[in-house]
Protein backbone atom coordinates (compact mmCIF):
# COMPACT_ATOMS: atom_id res chain seq x y z
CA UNK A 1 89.63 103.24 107.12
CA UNK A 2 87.25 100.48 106.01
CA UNK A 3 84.84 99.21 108.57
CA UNK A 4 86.64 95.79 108.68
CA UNK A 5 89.72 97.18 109.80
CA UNK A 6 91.33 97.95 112.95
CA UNK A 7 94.96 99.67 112.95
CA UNK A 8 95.70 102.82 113.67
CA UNK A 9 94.73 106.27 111.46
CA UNK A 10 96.25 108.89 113.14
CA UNK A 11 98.73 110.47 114.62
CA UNK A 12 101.04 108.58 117.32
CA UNK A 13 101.41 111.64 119.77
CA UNK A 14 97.53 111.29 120.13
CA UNK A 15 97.74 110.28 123.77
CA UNK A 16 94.57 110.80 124.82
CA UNK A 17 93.11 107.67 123.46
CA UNK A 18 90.72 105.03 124.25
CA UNK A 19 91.95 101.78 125.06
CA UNK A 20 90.11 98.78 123.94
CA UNK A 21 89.78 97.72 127.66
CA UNK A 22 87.71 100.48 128.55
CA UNK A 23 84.85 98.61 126.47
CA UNK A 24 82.71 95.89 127.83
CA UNK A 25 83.82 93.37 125.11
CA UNK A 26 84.62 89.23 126.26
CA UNK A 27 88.25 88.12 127.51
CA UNK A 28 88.62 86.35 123.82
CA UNK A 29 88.38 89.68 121.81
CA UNK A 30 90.59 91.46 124.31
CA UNK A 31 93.32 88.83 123.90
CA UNK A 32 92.74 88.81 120.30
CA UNK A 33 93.23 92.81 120.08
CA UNK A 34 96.50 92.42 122.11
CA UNK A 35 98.04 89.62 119.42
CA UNK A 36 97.06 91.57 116.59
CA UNK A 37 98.93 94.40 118.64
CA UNK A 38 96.15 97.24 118.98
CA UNK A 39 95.53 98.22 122.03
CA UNK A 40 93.70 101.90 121.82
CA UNK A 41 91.19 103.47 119.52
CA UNK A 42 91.50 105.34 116.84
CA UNK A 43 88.81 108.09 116.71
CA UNK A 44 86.76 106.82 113.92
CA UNK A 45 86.39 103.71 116.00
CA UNK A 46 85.59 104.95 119.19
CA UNK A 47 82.77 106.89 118.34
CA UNK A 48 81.06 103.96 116.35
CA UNK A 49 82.02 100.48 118.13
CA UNK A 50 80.21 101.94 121.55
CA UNK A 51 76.84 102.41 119.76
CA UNK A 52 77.10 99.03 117.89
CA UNK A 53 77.58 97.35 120.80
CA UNK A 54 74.61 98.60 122.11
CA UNK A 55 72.35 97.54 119.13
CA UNK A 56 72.15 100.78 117.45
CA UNK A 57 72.07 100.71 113.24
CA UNK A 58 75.19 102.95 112.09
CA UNK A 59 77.72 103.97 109.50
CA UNK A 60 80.80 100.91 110.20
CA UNK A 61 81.64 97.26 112.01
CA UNK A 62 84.03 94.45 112.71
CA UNK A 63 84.48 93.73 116.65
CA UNK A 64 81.03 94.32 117.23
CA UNK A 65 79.53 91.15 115.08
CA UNK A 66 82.20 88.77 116.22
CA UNK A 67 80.77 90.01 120.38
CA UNK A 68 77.52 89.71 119.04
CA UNK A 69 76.96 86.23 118.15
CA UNK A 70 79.90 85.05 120.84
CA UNK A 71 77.76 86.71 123.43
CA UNK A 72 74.28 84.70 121.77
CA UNK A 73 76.70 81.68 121.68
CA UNK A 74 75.90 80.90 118.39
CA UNK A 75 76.85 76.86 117.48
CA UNK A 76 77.30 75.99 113.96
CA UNK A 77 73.98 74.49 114.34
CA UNK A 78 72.14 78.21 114.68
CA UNK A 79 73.57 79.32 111.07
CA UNK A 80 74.67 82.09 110.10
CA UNK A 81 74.22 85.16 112.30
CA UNK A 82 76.37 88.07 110.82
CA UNK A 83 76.54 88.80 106.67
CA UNK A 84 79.38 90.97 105.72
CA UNK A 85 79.01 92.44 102.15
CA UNK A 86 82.06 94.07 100.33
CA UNK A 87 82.43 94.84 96.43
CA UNK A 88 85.12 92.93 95.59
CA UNK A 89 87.01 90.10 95.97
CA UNK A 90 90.37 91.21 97.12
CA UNK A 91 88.53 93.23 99.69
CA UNK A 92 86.23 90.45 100.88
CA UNK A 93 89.49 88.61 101.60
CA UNK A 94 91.09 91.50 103.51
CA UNK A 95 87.92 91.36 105.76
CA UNK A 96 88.40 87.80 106.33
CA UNK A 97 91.95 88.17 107.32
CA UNK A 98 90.80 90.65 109.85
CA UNK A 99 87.95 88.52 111.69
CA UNK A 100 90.06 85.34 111.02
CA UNK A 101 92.92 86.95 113.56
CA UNK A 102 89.67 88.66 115.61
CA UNK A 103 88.08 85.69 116.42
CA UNK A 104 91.07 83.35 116.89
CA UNK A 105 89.78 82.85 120.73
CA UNK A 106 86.40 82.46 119.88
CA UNK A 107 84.64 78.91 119.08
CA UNK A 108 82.52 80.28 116.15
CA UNK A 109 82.68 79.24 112.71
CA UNK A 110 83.51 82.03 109.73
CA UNK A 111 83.69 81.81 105.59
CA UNK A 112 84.46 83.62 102.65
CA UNK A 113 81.73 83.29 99.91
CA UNK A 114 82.91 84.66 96.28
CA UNK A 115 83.23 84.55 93.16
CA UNK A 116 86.25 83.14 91.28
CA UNK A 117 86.35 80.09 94.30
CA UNK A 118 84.78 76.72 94.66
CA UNK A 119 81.04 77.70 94.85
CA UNK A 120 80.43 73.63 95.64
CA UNK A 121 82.93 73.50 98.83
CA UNK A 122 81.40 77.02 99.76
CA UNK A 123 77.63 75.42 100.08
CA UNK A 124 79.36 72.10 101.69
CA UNK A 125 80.41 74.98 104.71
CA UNK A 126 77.28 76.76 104.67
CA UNK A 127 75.05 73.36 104.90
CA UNK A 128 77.48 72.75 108.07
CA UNK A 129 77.09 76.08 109.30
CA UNK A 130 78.77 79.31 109.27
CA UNK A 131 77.99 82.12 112.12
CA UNK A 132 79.95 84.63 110.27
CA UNK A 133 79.80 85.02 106.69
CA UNK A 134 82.02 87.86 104.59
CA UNK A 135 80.89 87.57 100.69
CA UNK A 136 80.65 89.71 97.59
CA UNK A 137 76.82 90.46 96.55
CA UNK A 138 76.73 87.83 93.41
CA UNK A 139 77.48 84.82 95.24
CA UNK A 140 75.62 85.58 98.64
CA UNK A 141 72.80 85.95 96.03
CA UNK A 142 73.24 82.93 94.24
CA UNK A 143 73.78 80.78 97.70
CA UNK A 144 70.66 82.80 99.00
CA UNK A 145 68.76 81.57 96.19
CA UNK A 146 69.99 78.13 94.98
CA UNK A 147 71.81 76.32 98.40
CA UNK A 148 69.88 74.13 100.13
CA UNK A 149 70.49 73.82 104.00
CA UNK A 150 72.00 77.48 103.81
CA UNK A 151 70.35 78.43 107.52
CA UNK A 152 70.08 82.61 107.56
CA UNK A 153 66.62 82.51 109.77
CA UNK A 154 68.56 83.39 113.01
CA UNK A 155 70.67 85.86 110.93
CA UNK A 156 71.41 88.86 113.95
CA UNK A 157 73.43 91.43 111.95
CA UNK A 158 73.57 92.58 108.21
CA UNK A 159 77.12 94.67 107.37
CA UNK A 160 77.19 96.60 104.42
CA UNK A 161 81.09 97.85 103.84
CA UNK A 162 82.10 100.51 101.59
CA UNK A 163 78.04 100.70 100.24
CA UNK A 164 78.96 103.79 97.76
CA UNK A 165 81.14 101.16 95.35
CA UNK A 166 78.52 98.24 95.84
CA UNK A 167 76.28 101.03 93.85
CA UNK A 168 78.58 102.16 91.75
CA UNK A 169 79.98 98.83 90.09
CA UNK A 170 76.61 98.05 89.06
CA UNK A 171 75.24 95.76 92.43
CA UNK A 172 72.17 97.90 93.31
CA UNK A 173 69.36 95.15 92.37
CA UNK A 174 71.62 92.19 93.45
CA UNK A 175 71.51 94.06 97.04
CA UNK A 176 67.83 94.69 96.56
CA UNK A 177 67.04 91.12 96.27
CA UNK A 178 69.54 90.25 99.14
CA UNK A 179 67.54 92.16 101.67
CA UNK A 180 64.59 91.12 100.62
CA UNK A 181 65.44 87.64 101.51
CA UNK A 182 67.48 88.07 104.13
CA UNK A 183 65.35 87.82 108.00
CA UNK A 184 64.72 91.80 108.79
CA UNK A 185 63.09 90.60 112.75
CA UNK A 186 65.65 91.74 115.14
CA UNK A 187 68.05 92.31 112.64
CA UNK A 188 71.00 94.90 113.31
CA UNK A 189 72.22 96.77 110.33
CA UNK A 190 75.54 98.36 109.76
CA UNK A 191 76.09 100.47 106.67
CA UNK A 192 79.35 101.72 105.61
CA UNK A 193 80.34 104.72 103.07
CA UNK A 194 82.77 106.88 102.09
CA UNK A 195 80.22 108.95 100.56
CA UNK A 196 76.55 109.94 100.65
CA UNK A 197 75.11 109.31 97.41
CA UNK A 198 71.51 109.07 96.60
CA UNK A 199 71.94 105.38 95.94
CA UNK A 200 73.34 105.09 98.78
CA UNK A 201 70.78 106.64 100.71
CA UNK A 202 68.16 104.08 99.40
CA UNK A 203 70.37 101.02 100.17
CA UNK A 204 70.23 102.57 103.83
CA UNK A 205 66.58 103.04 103.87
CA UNK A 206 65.73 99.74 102.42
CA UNK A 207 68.27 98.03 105.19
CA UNK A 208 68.27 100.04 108.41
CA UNK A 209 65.87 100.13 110.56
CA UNK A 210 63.44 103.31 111.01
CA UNK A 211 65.57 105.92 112.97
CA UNK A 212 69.50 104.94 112.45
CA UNK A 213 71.92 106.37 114.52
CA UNK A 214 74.29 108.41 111.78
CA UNK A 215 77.69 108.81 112.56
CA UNK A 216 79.80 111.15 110.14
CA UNK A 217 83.45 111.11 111.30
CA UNK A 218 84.85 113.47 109.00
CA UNK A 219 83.35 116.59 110.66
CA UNK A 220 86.56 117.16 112.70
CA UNK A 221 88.71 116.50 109.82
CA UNK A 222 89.23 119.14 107.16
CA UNK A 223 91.79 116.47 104.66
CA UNK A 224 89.78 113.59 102.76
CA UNK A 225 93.66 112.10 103.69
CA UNK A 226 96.15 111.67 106.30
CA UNK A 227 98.04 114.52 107.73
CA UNK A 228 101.36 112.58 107.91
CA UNK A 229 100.64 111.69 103.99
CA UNK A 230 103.35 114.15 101.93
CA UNK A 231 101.24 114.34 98.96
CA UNK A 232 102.62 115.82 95.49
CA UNK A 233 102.44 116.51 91.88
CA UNK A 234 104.42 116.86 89.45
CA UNK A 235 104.05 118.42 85.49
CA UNK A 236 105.53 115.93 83.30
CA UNK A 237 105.51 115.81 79.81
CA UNK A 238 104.51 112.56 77.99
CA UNK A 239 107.91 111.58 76.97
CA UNK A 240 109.49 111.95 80.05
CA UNK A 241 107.09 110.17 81.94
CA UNK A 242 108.86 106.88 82.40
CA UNK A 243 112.40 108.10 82.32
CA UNK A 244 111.02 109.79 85.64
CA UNK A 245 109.28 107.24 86.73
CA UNK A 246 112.56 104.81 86.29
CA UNK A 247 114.34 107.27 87.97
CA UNK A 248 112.11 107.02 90.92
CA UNK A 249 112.15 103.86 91.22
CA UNK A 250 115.52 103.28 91.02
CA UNK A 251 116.38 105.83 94.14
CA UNK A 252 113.85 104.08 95.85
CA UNK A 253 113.88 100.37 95.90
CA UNK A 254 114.41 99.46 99.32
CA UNK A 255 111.10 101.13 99.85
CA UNK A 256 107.21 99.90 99.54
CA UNK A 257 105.86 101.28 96.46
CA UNK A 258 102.78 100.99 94.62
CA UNK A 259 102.33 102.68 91.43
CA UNK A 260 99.20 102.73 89.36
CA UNK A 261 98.02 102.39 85.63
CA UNK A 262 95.15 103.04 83.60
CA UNK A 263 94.91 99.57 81.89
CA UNK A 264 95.47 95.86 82.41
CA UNK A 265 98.26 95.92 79.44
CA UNK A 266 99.74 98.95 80.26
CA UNK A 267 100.34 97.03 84.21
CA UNK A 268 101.35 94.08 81.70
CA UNK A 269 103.84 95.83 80.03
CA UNK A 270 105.67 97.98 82.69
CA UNK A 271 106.05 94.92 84.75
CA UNK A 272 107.53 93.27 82.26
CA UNK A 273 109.96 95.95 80.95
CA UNK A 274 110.79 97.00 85.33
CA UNK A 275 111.51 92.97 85.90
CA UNK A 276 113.77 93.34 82.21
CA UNK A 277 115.96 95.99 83.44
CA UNK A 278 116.59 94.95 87.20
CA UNK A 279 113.78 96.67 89.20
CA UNK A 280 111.86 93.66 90.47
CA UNK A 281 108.16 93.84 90.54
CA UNK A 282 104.90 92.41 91.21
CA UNK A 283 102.37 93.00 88.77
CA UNK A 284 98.67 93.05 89.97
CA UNK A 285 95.25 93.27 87.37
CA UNK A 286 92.00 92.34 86.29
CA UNK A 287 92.80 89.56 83.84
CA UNK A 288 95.12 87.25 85.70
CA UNK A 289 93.29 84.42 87.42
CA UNK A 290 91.86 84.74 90.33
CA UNK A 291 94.13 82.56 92.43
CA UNK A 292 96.83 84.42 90.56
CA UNK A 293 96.03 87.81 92.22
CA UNK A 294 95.19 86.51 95.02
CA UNK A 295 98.83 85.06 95.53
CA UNK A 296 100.50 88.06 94.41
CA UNK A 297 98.71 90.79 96.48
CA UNK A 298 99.17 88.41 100.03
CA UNK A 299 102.95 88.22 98.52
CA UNK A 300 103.20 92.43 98.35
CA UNK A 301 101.67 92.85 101.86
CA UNK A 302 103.90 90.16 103.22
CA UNK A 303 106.97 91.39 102.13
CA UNK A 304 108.69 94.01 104.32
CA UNK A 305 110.80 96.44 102.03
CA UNK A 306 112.49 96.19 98.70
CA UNK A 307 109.34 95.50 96.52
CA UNK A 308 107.39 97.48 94.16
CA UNK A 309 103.65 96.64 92.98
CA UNK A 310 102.34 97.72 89.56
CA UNK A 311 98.60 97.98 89.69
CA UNK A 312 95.43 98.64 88.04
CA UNK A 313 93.21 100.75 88.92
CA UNK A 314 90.06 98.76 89.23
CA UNK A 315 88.78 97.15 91.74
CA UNK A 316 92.12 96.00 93.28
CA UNK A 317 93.18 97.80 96.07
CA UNK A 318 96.57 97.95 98.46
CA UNK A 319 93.97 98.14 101.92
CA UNK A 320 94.85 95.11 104.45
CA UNK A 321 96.02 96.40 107.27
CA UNK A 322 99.36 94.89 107.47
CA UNK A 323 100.04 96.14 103.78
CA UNK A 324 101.65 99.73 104.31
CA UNK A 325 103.20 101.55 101.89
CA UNK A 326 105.67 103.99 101.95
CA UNK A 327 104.85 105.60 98.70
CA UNK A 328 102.18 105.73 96.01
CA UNK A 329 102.81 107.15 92.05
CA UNK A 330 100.16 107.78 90.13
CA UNK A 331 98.89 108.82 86.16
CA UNK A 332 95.84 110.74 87.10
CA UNK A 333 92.94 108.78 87.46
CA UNK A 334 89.49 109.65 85.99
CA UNK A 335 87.49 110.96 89.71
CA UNK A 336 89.06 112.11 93.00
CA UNK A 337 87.66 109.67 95.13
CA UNK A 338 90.00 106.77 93.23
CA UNK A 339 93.07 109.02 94.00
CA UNK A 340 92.08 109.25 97.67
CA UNK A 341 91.63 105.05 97.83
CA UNK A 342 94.82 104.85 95.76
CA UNK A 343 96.80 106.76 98.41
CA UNK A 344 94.66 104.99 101.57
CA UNK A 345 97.82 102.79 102.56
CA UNK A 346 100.33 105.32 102.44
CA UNK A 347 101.16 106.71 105.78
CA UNK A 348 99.07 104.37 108.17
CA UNK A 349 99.76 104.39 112.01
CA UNK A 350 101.30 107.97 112.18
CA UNK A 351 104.14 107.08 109.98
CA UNK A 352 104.92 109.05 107.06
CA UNK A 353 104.02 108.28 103.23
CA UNK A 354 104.26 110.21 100.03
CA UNK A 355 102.20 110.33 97.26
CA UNK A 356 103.02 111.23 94.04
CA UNK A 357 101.02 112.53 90.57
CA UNK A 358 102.08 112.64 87.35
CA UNK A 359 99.89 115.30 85.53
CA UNK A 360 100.29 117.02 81.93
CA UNK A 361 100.23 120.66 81.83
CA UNK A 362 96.86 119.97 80.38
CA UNK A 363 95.93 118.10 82.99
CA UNK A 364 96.52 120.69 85.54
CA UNK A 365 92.46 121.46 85.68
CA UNK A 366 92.29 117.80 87.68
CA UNK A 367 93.71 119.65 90.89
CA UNK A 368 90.39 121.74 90.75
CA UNK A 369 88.53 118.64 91.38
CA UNK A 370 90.71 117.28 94.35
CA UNK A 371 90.86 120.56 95.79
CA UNK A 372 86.95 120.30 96.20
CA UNK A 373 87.29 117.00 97.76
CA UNK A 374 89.64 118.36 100.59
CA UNK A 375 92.86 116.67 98.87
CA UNK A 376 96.09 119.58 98.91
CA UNK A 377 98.56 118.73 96.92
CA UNK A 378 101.64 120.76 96.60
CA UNK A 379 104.19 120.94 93.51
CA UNK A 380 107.05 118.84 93.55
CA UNK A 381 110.48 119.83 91.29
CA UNK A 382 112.41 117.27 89.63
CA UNK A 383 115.05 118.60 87.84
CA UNK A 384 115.76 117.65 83.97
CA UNK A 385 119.65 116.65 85.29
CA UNK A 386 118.53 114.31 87.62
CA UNK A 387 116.40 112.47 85.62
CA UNK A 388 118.12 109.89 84.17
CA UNK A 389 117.95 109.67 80.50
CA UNK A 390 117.67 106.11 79.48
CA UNK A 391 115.61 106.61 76.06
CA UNK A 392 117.77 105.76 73.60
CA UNK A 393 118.42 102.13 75.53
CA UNK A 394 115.11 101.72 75.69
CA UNK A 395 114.24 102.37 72.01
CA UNK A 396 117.29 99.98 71.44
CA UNK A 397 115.45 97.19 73.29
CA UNK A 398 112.09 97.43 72.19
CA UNK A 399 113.50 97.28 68.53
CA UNK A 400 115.59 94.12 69.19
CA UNK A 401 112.76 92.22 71.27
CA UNK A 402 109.97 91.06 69.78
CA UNK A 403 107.79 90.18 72.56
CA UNK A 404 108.77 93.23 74.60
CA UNK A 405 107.86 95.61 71.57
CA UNK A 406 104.40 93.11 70.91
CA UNK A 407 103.82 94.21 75.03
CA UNK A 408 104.38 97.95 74.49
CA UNK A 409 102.03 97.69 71.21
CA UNK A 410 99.40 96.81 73.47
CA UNK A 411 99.61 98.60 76.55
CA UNK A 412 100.55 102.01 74.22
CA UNK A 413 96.88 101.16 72.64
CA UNK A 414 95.45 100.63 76.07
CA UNK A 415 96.17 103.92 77.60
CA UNK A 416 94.89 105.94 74.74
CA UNK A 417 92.19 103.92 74.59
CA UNK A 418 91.12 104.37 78.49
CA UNK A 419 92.20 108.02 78.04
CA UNK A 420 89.24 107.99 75.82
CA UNK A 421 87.02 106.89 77.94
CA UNK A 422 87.65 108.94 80.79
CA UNK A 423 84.38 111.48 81.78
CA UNK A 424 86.63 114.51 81.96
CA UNK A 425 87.00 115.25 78.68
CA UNK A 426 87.74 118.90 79.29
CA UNK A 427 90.59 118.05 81.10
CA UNK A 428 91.15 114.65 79.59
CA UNK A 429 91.28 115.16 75.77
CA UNK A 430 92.38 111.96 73.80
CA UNK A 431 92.73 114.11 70.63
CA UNK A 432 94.67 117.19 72.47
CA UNK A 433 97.50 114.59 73.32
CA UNK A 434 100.80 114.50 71.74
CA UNK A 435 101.04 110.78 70.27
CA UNK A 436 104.23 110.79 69.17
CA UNK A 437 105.84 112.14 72.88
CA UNK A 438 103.07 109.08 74.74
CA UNK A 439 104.79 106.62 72.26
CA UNK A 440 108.15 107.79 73.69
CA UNK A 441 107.06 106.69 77.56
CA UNK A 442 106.30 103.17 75.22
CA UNK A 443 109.85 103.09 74.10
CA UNK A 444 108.80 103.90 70.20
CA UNK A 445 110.77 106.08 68.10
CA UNK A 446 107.54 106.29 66.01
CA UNK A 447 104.67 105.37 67.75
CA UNK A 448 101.85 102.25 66.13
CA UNK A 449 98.64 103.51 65.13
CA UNK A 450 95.91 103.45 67.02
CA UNK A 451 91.91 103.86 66.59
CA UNK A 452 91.07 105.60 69.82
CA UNK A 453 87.32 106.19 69.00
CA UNK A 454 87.28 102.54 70.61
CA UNK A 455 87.81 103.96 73.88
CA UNK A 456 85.68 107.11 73.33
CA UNK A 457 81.88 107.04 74.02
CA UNK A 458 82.38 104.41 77.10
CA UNK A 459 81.96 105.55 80.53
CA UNK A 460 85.01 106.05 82.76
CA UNK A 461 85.74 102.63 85.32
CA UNK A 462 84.79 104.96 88.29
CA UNK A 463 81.07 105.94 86.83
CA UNK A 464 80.54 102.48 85.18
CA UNK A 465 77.94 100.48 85.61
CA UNK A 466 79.49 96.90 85.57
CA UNK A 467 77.49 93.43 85.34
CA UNK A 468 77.75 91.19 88.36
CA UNK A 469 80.10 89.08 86.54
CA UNK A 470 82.88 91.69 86.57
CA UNK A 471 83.85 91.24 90.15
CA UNK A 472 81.90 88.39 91.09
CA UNK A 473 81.88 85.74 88.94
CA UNK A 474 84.45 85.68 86.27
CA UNK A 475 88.17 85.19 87.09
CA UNK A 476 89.31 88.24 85.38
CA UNK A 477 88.37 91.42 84.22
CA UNK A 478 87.50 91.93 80.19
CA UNK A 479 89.49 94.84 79.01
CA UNK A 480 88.15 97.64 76.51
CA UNK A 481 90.80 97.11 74.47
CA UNK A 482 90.29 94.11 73.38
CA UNK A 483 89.86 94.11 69.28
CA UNK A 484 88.65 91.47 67.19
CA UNK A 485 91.40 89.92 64.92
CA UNK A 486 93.59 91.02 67.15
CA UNK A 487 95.77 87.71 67.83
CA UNK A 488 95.34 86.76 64.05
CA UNK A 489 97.15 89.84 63.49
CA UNK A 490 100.07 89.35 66.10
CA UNK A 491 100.84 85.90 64.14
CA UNK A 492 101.06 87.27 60.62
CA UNK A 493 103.44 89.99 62.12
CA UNK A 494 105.62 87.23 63.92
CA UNK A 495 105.83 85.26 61.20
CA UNK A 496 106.95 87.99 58.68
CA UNK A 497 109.78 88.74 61.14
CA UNK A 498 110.40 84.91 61.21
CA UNK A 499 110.71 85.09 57.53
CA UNK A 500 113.25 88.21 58.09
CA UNK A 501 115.43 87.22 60.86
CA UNK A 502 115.26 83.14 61.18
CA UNK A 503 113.26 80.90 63.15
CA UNK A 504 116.34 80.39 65.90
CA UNK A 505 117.11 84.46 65.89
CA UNK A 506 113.26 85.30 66.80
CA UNK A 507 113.12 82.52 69.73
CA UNK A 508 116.34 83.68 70.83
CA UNK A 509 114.73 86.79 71.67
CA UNK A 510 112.71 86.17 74.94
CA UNK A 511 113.29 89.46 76.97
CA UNK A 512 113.97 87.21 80.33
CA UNK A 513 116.78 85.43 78.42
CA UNK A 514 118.86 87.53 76.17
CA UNK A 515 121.95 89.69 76.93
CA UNK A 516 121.79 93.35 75.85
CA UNK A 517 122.95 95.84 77.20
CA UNK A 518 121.63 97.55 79.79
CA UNK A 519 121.23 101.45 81.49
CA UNK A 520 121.85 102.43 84.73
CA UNK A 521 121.01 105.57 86.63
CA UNK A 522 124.15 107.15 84.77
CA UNK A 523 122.93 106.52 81.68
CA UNK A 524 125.74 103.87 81.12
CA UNK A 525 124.17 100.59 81.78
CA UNK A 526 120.82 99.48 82.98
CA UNK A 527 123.66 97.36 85.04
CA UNK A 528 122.48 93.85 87.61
């Protein structure tokens, strides 16, 4: 649970829970709760909205702000009086959506301030007045610093949500400078943190007040994730891996599913290839445009069941709390704590989820590491006859479409390039794997060459230390795979097979056009 949110995170024969009206919050909020349909607390949040509400500094934060400054009856005129800060974008937004349907009886003003939008219509609102504010660090800064007739002097509460990744994606002297400016005089602080880190521990001594109350709600609860959540690995070897994967997929596309990558063009590809062969998907990653992913991730939580999301592992994340997902698949990922956040939306308001891991037989070491962050996972069988065995097919297409094989080129190169990088190099060797079985799961019968020393020596995404502009102020992600010459290259190779095949034959070949044959779950076709 983030501090912004609100539904439910256990079990639903808990019956000895809190309702909301047992706390002294106004008639607006109540009503508001009811709409949004929660009507008891979970256990997380009735052991820290009681002590916000009475002014204490603690560990999490949502219904408190919006009662504070509705009790102070702050007017657009007063400022701002609450600061949310979040890491990134897409979960500054999920915030919003939150307090937007929290404070839908209340007369207060709220904005969004980050980066990727209009920063000139954002200091239009905040000369006008905004009580509550939710904003990624970079462009609170830069308002802090360079927006006139931004009024924070009456500011009454600071909120500092999931604190650990502030630190780790590089924002520690952006929040520096943002509490130095920001009015400490009566000022209630709220830090929250999945983990206590030593950075994290000098954000909260540099924000709270002397003397914060400290709630850890994990003492009860030996599982980093949620008892209902049916989590799972399974050993697969490198050429199998998407033959299961499509098999999965297949048997379950009337369900919510999110699977993750390791790279932007590796999300690029397997969206394209799943849309190609009839298993519609939504494709979700650092280099589309802002308003792009934006549109796309409110598009996955919206729909109901039916739709799978292919995602990146960055700073994206599946965590409103109307976007539930039956089932999350996963390539390992390079520290524990992503593979708990991957999994967060599985298995939400006591309804089951399952979670499943791909891992190599080298990879096996990995399960050390989540068994030390309280994460059991249990062995899951797939037997070789049910998998269905589409390779052939899919060699067949990759050699007959251009752009499909130019996609697989790149996220093939990708992978093995952010295997590279990853900090477990024990368990994740680049040079241990098997290239030519990884080019299979790519659709090659012989896979391209690739210089993965361009991936090696570069810190894994999860230890990185990122520049503000990562997640604040450009509109998409750089990749590490990026190589100069690159495009130049693409075009001789196009026009070589122009020279080979015809002008007409090569634009024939768009993926989303032509008419090849296809394989089903039978092997047979891939079949509409």
């Amino acid at each position: 649970m983030t501090g912004g949110e609100v539904y439910d995170d256990t079990n639903p024969g808990d019956s000895d829970r809190v309702p909301f009206s047992t706390l002294d919050l106004s008639e607006n909020t109540q009503k508001a709760l009811v709409e949004m349909g929660f009507s008891t607390m979970t256990p997380v949040q009735e052991r820290t909205i009681p002590p916000l509400l009475a002014g204490k500094d603690t560990l999490a934060f949502l219904i408190p702000s919006v009662e504070l400054i509705s009790r102070m009856k702050f007017k657009p005129r007063n400022g701002t009086g609450i600061v949310i800060i979040s890491p990134t974008r897409e979960l500054a937004l999920q915030i919003f959506g939150v307090a937007k349907d929290l404070m839908a009886h209340h007369s207060q003003t709220y904005g969004i301030l980050m980066g990727g939008a209009n920063r000139k219509a954002e200091a239009d609102k905040l000369v006008k007045g905004v009580n509550l504010i939710v904003a990624t660090p970079g462009r609170l800064l830069d308002h802090l610093q360079n927006t006139k007739g931004f009024v924070y002097r009456n500011l009454k509460a600071l909120v500092i949500d999931e604190a650990d990744r502030i630190m780790e994606v590089g924002f520690e002297e952006e929040m520096k400078k943002i509490v130095s400016i920001l009015p400490n005089d009566n000022r209630q602080s709220m830090l929250f943190s999945a983990t206590q880190t030593t950075k994290v521990t000098d954000l909260a001594r540099i924000s709270l007040r002397p003397g914060p109350l400290h709630i850890d709600v994990e003492e009860k609860n030996q599982s980093s994730t949620v008892t209902t959540l049916s989590q799972g690995y399974v050993v697969c070897p490198s050429d199998r891996r998407f033959l299961l994967l499509f098999t999965f997929l297949k048997k379950n596309m009337k369900k919510k599913v999110v699977v993750f990558f390791s790279s932007c063009n590796s999300v690029k590809y397997h969206a394209e290839l799943l849309n190609y062969i009839d298993i519609p998907v939504l494709d979700l990653h650092g280099k589309q445009k802002q308003q792009k992913r934006t549109t796309t991730f409110f598009e996955f939580c919206n729909c109901k069941t039916g739709d799978i999301i292919v995602y990146r592992c960055c700073g994206e994340r599946a965590r409103h709390p109307r976007c539930r997902l039956d089932c999350a698949v996963s390539i390992p990922p390079d520290d524990p704590r992503d593979y708990i956040h991957r999994v967060g939306r599985t298995a939400r308001a006591g309804k089951s989820g399952k979670s499943l891991l791909f891992l190599l037989e080298s990879e096996l070491g990995f399960l050390r590491y989540l068994r030390d962050a309280r994460v059991p996972l249990n062995e899951f069988g797939f037997p070789a006859s049910r998998i269905a065995n589409v390779q052939t097919q899919l060699e067949k297409l990759l050699q007959k479409n251009y752009y499909l094989h130019q996609s697989a080129r790149d996220g093939f190169r990708s992978y093995l390039q952010a295997y590279a990088s990853y900090s477990l190099k024990k368990i994740f060797d680049v040079n241990k794997l098997d290239l030519a079985k990884v080019g299979k799961a790519f659709g090659f019968t012989v896979p391209p060459r690739v210089n993965v020393s361009l991936g090696e020596g570069k810190n894994s995404t999860s230890g990185d230390k990122r520049k503000r502009g990562d997640d604040d102020d450009n509109e998409g992600d750089s990749d590490a795979e990026d190589v100069p010459g690159r495009d130049q290259g693409k075009e001789r190779r196009k026009e070589r097979r122009k020279e080979q095949l015809g002008k007409k034959q090569v634009e024939k070949e768009a993926y989303r056009k032509e008419k090849i044959v296809k394989v089903d779950d039978n092997g047979q076709q891939w079949g509409r």
